[in-house]
C-alpha atoms as a PDB file:
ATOM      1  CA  UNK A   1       0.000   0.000   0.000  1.00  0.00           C
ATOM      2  CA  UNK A   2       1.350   3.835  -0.861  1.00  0.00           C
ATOM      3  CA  UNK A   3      -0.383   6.563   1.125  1.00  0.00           C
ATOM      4  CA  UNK A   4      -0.108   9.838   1.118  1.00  0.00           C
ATOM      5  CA  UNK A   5      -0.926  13.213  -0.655  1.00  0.00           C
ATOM      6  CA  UNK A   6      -2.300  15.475  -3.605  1.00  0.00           C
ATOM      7  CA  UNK A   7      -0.704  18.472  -4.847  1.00  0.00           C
ATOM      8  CA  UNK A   8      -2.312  21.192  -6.443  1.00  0.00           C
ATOM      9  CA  UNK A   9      -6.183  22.159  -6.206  1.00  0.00           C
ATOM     10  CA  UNK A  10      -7.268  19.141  -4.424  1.00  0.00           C
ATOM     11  CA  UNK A  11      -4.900  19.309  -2.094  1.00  0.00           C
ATOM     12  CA  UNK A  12      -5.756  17.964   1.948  1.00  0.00           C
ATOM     13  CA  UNK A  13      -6.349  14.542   3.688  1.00  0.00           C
ATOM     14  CA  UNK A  14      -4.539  11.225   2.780  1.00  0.00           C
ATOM     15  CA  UNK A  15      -5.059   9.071  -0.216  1.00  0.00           C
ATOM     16  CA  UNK A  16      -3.706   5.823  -0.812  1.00  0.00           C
ATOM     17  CA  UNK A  17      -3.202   3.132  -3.878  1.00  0.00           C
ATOM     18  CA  UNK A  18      -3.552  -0.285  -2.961  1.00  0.00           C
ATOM     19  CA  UNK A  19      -1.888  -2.274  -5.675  1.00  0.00           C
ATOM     20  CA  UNK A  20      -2.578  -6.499  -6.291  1.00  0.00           C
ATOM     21  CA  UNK A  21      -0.964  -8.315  -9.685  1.00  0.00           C
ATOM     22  CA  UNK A  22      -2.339  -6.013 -12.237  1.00  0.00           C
ATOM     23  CA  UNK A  23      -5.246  -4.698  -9.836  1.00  0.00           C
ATOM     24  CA  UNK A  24      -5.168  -1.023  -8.290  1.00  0.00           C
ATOM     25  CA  UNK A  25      -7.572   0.509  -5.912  1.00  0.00           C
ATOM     26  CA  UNK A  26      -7.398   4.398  -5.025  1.00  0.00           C
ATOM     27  CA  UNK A  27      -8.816   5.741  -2.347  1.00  0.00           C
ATOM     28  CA  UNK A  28      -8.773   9.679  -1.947  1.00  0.00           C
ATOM     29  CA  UNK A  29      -9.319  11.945   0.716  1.00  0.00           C
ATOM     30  CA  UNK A  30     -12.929  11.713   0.912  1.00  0.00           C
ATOM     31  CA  UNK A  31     -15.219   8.316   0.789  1.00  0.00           C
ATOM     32  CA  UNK A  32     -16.459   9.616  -2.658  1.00  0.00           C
ATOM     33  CA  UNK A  33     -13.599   9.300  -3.929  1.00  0.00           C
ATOM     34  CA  UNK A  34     -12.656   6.071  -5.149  1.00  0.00           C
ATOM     35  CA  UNK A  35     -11.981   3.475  -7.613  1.00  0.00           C
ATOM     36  CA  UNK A  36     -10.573  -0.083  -8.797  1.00  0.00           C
ATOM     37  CA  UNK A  37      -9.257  -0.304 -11.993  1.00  0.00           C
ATOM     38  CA  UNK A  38      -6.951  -3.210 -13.791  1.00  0.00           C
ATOM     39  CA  UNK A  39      -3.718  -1.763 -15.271  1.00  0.00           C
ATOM     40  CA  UNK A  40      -1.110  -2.739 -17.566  1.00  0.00           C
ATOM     41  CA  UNK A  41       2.477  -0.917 -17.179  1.00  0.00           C
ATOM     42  CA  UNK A  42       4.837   0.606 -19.304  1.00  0.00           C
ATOM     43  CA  UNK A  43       8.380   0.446 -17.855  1.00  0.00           C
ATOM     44  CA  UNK A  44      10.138   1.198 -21.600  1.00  0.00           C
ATOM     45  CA  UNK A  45       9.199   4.769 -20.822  1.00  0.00           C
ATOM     46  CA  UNK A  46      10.475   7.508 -19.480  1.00  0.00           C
ATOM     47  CA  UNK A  47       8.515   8.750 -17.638  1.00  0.00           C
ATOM     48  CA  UNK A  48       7.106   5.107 -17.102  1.00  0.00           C
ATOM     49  CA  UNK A  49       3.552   5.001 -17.728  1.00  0.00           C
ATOM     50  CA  UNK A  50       0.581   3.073 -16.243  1.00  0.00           C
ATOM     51  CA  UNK A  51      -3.245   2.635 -18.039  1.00  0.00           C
ATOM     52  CA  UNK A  52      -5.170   1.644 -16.296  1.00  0.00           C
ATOM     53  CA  UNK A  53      -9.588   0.441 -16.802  1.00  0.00           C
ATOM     54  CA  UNK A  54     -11.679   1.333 -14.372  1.00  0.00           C
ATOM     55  CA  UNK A  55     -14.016  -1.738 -12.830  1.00  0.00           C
ATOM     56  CA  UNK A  56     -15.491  -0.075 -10.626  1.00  0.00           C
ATOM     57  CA  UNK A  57     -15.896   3.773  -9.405  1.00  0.00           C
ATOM     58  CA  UNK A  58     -17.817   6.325  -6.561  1.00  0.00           C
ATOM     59  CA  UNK A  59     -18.624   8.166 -10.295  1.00  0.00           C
ATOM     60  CA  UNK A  60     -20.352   5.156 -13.075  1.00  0.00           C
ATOM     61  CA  UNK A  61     -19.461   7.283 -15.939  1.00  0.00           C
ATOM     62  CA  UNK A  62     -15.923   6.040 -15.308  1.00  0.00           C
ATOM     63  CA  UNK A  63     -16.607   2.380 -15.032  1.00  0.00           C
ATOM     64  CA  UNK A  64     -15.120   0.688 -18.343  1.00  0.00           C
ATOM     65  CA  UNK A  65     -12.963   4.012 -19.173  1.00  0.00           C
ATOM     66  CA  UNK A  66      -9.342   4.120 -19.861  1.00  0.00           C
ATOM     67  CA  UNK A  67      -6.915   6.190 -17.864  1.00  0.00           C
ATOM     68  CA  UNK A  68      -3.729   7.142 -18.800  1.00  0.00           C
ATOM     69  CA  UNK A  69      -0.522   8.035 -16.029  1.00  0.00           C
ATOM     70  CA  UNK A  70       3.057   8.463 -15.883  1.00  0.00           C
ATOM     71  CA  UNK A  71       5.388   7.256 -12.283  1.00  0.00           C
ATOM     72  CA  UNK A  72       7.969   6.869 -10.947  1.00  0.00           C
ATOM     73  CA  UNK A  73       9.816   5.116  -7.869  1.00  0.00           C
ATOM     74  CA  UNK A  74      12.275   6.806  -5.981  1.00  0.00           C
ATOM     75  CA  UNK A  75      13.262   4.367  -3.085  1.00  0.00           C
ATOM     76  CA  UNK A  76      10.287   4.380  -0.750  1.00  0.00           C
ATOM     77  CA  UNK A  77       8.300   7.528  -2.694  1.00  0.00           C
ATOM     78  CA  UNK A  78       5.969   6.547  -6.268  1.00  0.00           C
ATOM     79  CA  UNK A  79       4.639  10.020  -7.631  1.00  0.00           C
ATOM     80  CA  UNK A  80       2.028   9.552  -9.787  1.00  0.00           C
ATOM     81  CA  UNK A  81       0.567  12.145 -12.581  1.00  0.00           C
ATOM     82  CA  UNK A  82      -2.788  10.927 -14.523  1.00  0.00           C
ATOM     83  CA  UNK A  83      -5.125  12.094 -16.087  1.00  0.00           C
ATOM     84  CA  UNK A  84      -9.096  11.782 -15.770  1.00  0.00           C
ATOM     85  CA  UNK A  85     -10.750   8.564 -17.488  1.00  0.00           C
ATOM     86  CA  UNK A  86     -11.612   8.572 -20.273  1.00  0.00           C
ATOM     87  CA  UNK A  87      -8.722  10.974 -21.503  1.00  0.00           C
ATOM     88  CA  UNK A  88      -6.529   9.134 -24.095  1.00  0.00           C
ATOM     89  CA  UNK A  89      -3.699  11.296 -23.942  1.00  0.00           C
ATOM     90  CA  UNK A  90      -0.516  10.422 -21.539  1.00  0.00           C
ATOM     91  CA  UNK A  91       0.684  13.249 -19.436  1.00  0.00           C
ATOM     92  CA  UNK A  92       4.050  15.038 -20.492  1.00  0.00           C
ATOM     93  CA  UNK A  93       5.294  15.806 -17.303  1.00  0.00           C
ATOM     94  CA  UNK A  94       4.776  15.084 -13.294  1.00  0.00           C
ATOM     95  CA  UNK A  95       3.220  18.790 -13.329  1.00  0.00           C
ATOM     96  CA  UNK A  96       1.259  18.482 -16.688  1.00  0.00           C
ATOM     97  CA  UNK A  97      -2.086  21.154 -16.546  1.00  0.00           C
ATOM     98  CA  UNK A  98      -5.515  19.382 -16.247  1.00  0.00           C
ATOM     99  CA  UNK A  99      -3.765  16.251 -14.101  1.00  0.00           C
ATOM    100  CA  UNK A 100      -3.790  14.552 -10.499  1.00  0.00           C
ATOM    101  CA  UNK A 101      -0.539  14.701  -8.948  1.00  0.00           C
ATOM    102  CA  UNK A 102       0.560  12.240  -6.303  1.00  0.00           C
ATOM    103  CA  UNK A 103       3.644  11.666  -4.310  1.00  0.00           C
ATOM    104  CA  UNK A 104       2.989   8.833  -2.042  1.00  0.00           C
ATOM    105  CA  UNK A 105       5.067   6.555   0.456  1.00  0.00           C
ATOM    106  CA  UNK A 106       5.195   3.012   1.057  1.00  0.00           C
ATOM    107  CA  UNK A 107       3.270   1.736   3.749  1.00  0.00           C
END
């Protein structure tokens, strides 16, 4: 499990990812914020990305929708950057406009 926080706008409270084989869950700061997706990963990348299909969501018009992220691992810290589902493109950058940023810590 990686918990921790948001940067930017939604800033506040803990989130965490929960990841199992090629399952992820997110939880975010507030109990209508969540979601379980399956995800397949991209390590030939740099940034490394991760796209992910949401299974199930607090929000249905996600369910079956494709998001798209960029990580990275640094020791005990994964900062995330994705953006919404149902967005094809990949972000460019950790700080790319119109994105959820994460920097989490192993748990």
């Amino acid at each position: 499990m990686w918990k921790g926080q948001e940067i930017g706008s939604n800033a506040g409270g803990t989130r965490y990812f929960i990841f199992s084989g090629n399952t992820v869950e997110f939880q975010g700061a507030n109990n209508d914020d969540w979601c379980r997706a399956t995800f397949t990963v991209r390590a030939d990348t740099n940034p490394h990305q991760m796209v992910g299909t949401v299974t199930q969501c607090h929000a249905p018009q996600y369910i079956g929708k494709t998001a798209c992220a960029i990580y990275r691992v640094d020791g005990d810290t994964l900062t995330v950057t994705g953006y919404e589902p149902g967005n094809p493109k990949v972000p460019s950058s950790f700080d790319a406009p119109g994105a959820r940023h994460f920097v989490l810590q192993r748990d």
